[in-house]
Structures are given as structure tokens and as C-alpha cells.
Protein backbone atom coordinates (compact mmCIF):
# COMPACT_ATOMS: atom_id res chain seq x y z
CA UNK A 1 30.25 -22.32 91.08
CA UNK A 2 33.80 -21.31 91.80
CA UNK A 3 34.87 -18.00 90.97
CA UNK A 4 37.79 -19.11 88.56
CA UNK A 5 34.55 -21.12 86.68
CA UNK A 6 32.43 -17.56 86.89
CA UNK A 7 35.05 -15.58 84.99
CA UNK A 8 35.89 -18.33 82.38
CA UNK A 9 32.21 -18.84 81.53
CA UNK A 10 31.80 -15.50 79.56
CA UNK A 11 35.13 -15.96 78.08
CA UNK A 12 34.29 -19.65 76.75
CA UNK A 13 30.71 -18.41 75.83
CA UNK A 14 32.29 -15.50 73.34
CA UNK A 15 34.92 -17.97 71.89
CA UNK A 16 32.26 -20.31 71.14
CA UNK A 17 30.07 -18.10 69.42
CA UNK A 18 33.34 -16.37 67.38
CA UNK A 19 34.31 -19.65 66.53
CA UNK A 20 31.04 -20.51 64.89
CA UNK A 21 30.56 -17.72 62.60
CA UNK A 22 34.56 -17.25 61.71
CA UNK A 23 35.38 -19.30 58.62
CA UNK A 24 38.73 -21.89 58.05
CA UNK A 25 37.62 -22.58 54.47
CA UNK A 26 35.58 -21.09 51.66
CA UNK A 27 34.91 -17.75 52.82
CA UNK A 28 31.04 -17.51 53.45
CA UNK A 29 30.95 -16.80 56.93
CA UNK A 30 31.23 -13.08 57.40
CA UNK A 31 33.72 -13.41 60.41
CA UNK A 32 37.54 -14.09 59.93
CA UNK A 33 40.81 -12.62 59.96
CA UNK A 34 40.58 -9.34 58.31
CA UNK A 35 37.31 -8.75 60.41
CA UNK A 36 38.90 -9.02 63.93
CA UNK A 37 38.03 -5.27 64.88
CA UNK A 38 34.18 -6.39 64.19
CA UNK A 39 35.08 -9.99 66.57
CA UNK A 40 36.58 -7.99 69.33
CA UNK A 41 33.48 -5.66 69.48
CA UNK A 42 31.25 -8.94 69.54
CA UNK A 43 33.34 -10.55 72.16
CA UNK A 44 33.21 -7.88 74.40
CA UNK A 45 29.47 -7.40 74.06
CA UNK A 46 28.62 -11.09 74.61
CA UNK A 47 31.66 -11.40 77.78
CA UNK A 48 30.17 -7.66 78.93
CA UNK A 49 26.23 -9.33 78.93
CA UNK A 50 27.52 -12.01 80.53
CA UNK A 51 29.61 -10.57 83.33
CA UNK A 52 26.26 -8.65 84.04
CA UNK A 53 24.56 -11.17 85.39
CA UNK A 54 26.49 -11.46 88.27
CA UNK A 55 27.60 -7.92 88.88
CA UNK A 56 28.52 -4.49 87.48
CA UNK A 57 32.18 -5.15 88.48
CA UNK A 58 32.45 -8.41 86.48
CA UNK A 59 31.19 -6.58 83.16
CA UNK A 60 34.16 -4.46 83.37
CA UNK A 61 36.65 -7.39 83.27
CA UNK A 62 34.57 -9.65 81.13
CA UNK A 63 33.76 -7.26 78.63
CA UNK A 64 37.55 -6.54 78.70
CA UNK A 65 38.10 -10.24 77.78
CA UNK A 66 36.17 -10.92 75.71
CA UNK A 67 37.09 -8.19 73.46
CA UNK A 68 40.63 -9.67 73.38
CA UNK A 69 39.31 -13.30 73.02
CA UNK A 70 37.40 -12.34 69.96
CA UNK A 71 39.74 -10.02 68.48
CA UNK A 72 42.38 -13.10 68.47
CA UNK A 73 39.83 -15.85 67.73
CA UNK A 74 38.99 -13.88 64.17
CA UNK A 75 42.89 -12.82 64.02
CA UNK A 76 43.80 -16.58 63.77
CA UNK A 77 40.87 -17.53 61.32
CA UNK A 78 41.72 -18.26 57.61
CA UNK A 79 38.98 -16.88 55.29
CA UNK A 80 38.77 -16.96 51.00
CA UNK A 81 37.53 -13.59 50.02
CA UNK A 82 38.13 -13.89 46.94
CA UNK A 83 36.14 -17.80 46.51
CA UNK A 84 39.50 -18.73 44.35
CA UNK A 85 39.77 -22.13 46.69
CA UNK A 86 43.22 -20.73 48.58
CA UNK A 87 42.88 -19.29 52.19
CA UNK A 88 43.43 -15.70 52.34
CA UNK A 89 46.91 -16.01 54.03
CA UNK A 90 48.67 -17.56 51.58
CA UNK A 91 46.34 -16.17 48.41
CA UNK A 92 48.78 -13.63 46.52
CA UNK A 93 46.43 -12.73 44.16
CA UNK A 94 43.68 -12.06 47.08
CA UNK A 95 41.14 -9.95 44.10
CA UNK A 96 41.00 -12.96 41.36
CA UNK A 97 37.95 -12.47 39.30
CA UNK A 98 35.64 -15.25 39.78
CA UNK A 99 35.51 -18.19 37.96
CA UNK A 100 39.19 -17.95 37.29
CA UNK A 101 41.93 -20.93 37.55
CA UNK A 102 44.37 -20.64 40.04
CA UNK A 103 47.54 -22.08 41.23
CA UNK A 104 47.85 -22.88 44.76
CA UNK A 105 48.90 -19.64 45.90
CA UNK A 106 45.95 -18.33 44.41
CA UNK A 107 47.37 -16.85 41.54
CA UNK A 108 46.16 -17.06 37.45
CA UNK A 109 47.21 -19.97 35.60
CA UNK A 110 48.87 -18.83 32.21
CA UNK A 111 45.80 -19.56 29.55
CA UNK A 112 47.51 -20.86 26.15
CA UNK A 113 45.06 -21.14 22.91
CA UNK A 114 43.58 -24.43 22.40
CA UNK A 115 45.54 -26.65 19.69
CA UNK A 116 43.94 -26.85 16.81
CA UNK A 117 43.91 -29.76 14.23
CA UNK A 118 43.92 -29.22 10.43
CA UNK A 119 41.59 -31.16 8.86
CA UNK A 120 43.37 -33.27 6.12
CA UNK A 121 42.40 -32.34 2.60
CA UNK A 122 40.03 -34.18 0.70
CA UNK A 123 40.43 -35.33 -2.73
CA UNK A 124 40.00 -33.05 -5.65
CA UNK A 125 37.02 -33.53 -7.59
CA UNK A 126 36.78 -32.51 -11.31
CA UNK A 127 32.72 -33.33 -12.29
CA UNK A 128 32.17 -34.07 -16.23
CA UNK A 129 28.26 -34.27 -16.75
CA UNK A 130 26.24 -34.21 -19.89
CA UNK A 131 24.84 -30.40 -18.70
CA UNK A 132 27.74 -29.01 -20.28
CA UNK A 133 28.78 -31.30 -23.12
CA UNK A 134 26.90 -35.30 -24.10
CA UNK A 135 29.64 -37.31 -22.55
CA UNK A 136 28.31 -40.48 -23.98
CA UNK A 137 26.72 -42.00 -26.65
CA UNK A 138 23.00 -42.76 -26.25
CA UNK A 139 22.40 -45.98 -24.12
CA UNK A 140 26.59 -46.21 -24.71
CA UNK A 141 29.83 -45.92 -22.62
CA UNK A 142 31.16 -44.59 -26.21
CA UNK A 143 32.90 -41.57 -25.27
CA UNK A 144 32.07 -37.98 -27.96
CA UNK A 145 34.45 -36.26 -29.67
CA UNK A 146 33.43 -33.35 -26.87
CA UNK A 147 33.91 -35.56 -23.84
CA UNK A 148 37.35 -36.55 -25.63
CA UNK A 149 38.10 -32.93 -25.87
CA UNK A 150 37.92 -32.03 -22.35
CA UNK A 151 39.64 -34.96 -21.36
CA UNK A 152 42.58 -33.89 -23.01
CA UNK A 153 42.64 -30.80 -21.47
CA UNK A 154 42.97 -32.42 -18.06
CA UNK A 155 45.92 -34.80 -19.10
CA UNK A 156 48.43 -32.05 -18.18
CA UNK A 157 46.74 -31.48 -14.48
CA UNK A 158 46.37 -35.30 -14.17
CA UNK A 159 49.85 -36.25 -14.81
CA UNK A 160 51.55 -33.87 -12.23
CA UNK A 161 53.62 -35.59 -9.81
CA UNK A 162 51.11 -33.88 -6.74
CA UNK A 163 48.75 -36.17 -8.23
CA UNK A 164 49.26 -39.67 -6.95
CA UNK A 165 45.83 -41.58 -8.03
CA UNK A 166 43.09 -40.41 -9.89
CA UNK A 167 39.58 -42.74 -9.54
CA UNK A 168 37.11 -42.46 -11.89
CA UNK A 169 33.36 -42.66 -10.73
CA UNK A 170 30.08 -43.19 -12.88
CA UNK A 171 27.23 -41.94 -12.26
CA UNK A 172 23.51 -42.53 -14.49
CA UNK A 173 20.34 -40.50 -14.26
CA UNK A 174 17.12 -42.67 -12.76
CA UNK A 175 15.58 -43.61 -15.62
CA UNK A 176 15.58 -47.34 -16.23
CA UNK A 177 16.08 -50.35 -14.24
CA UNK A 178 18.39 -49.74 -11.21
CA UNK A 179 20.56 -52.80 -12.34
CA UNK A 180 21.17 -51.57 -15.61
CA UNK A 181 22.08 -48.12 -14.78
CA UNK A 182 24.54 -50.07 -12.27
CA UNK A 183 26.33 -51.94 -14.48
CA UNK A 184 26.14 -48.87 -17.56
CA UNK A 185 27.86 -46.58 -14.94
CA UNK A 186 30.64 -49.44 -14.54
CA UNK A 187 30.88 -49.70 -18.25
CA UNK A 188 31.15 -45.50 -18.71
CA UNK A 189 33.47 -45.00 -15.82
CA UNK A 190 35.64 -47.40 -17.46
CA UNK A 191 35.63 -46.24 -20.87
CA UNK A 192 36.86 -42.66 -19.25
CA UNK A 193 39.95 -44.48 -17.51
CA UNK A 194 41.07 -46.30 -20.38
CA UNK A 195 40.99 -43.23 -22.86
CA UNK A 196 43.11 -41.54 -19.80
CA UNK A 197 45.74 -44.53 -19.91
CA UNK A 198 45.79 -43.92 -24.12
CA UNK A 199 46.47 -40.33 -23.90
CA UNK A 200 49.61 -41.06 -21.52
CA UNK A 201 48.51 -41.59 -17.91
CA UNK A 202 50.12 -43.96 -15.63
CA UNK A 203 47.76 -47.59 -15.27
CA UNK A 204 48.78 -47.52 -11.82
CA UNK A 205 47.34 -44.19 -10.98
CA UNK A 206 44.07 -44.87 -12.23
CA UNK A 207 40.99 -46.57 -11.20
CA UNK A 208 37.22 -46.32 -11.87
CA UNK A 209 33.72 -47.45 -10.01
CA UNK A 210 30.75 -47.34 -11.26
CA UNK A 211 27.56 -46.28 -8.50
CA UNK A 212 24.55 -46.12 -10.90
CA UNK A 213 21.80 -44.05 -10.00
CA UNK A 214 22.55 -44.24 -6.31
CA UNK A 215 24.03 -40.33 -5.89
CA UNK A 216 22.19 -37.82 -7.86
CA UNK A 217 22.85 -34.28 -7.07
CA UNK A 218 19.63 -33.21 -8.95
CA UNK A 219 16.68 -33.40 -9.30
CA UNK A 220 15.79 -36.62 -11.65
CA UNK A 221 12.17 -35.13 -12.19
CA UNK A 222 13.46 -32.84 -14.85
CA UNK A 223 15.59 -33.06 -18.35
CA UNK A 224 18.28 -29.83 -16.90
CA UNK A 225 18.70 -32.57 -13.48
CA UNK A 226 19.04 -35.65 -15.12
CA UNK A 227 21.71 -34.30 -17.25
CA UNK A 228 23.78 -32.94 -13.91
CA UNK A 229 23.13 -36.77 -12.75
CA UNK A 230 24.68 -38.15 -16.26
CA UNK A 231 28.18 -37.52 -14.94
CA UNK A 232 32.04 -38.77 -14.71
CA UNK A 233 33.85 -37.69 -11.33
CA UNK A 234 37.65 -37.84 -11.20
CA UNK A 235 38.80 -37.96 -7.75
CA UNK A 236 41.51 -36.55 -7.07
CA UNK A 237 44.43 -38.02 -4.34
């Protein structure tokens, strides 16, 4: 082996092993730029070892080199202390919590509040059920003089220009055929709308559906549910 080949070896020996354990991208190895004091110790152990083997005069000088070798080795490394994604020389925000967006010179992105969408408001309901006051007639869409009486009351909500259309649902209790009910919550629903229309409300705002005993919001097993079932709903729009 020449002698320009005997002094490279220890030099190419501590490069190799800086150049394995410093770090160009996410920061995990524990050698890199700002550790060069800890590289150039390293470099002139391994060069020093090295230069041993073939004299006490080539430690010196290898030890010597390799020092310098693996303080500039580690000098030139890029490492990512902080694990933000950016390499520690051009990170300006080098402490960024983890976990925390960053621009790409490592920085905070600005946070803004998430949008949030309204929901759009539902229809008013107004519920008229025979808990309160008999709507109806026995077996009958005939209105009573009470269910009369509360409809009047709500002529001067229902005619208020904020109120565009108002839809009139009936609703039975579960006793009886399904069918019937159907078509007696059809007949009720329109009795409502038509008194509505004789005590002044626009035809065109008004509608009415019948859905039988399909929605209860009681229980049908007793007389105090059945009566919550027996209902007129105005919606609302």
C-alpha cells in the first residue's frame, strides 16, 4: 500500500462512519450540524485508532484529521430538530411545538376558525289536539265552537306578511281501520283550512294533508295519548 493510500484510509474510514449517523432529512440521527464538536471528537478517535495500527507517529496526524474531517462532515449536515418537516438551516421557527403546521420556512401557519353554516329554519309548528279542547265532532271533521275559538286567535299570526304558506296536517288516534282514519284525517285537515280561508286568509297560502294514524306522538294505549294523537298541525313557512 502506498503511503498517500495509508494516510487517506483513516480519513475515508471516519467520513464514512460520520456520514452514516449525520442526518440530511428528518432529524433522527443524533449527528448533524449543531453537533459538530461531538463529530470532530469521533473523527479523531476513529482516524487516531486507525493511524495506530501502523505507528505512534501516524496517530498524531490521523487523529489530527480526522477531527477536522468530522467536525466539517457534521458542519455541512442538515438536521430537523424540531420534526416540523424543514431542515434546520432554513427553519426560522427552529422550537415549533409538535404536531404544528408549518410554512416552508418552518414557521406557524395563521389558524382561522372553521366556517360555520347556519342551519336554515324549519317551519313553525302550532299543534291543536283534542288534550286541550275536542277539536272535532265525534266520528266528524265538524269543527267545535272551541276549536273555532282558537282558530281565530291565530288569524292575526297567520296573516302576517313573514308568513308565506301555512299547511294544514291531520292527524287520528289508532283506533279503527287504518283506511278510515286516512281518509277522516284528510276530511278534518280540510275542514280546518277552509274555516281559515272564511275568517280572511289568503287560498293561496293555504294547504292541508291528511296522514291518519301514521305519526302519533303518544302513546295510543291510553285515553290522555290518544287525545295528543287527535290533532291539527299548522306548519308554518
Amino acid at each position: 500500500m502506498s503511503v498517500l493510500s495509508k494516510a487517506a484510509l483513516p480519513l475515508l474510514v471516519a467520513a464514512s462512519l460520520l456520514s452514516g449517523c449525520a442526518t440530511h432529512s428528518d432529524g433522527s440521527a443524533p449527528l448533524n450540524q449543531r453537533t459538530w464538536p461531538i463529530c470532530s471528537v469521533i473523527g479523531g478517535l476513529v482516524g487516531g485508532g486507525l493511524g495506530a495500527i501502523e505507528s505512534s507517529a501516524w496517530a498524531a496526524g490521523a487523529g489530527a484529521a480526522g477531527a477536522i474531517a468530522g467536525g466539517l462532515i457534521c458542519y455541512a449536515q442538515d438536521g430537523d430538530e424540531d420534526e416540523d418537516g424543514v431542515f434546520d438551516r432554513r427553519d426560522n421557527c427552529p422550537d415549533t411545538p409538535a404536531n404544528t403546521p408549518v410554512s416552508h420556512t418552518g414557521c406557524p401557519l395563521p389558524q382561522y376558525p372553521e366556517k360555520t353554516v347556519e342551519a336554515a329554519a324549519g317551519p313553525e309548528v302550532i299543534t291543536l289536539d283534542d288534550k286541550g279542547a275536542v277539536m272535532f265532532a265525534f266520528d266528524s271533521a265538524e269543527l267545535t265552537e272551541g276549536a273555532r275559538s282558537q282558530l281565530q286567535g291565530l288569524m292575526g299570526k297567520l296573516n302576517d306578511a313573514s308568513v308565506h304558506s301555512v299547511k294544514v296536517i291531520g292527524h287520528t288516534d289508532s283506533q279503527g281501520a287504518d283506511a278510515y282514519n286516512q281518509e277522516l284525517s284528510e276530511r278534518r285537515a280540510a275542514s280546518v283550512a277552509e274555516y281559515l280561508i272564511s275568517q280572511g286568509l289568503a287560498a293561496s297560502k293555504v294547504t292541508s294533508q291528511g296522514r291518519g294514524e301514521s305519526q302519533p306522538v303518544a302513546d295510543n294505549d291510553t285515553e290522555e295519548g290518544r287525545a295528543q294523537n287527535r290533532r291539527v298541525e299548522l306548519h308554518l313557512n
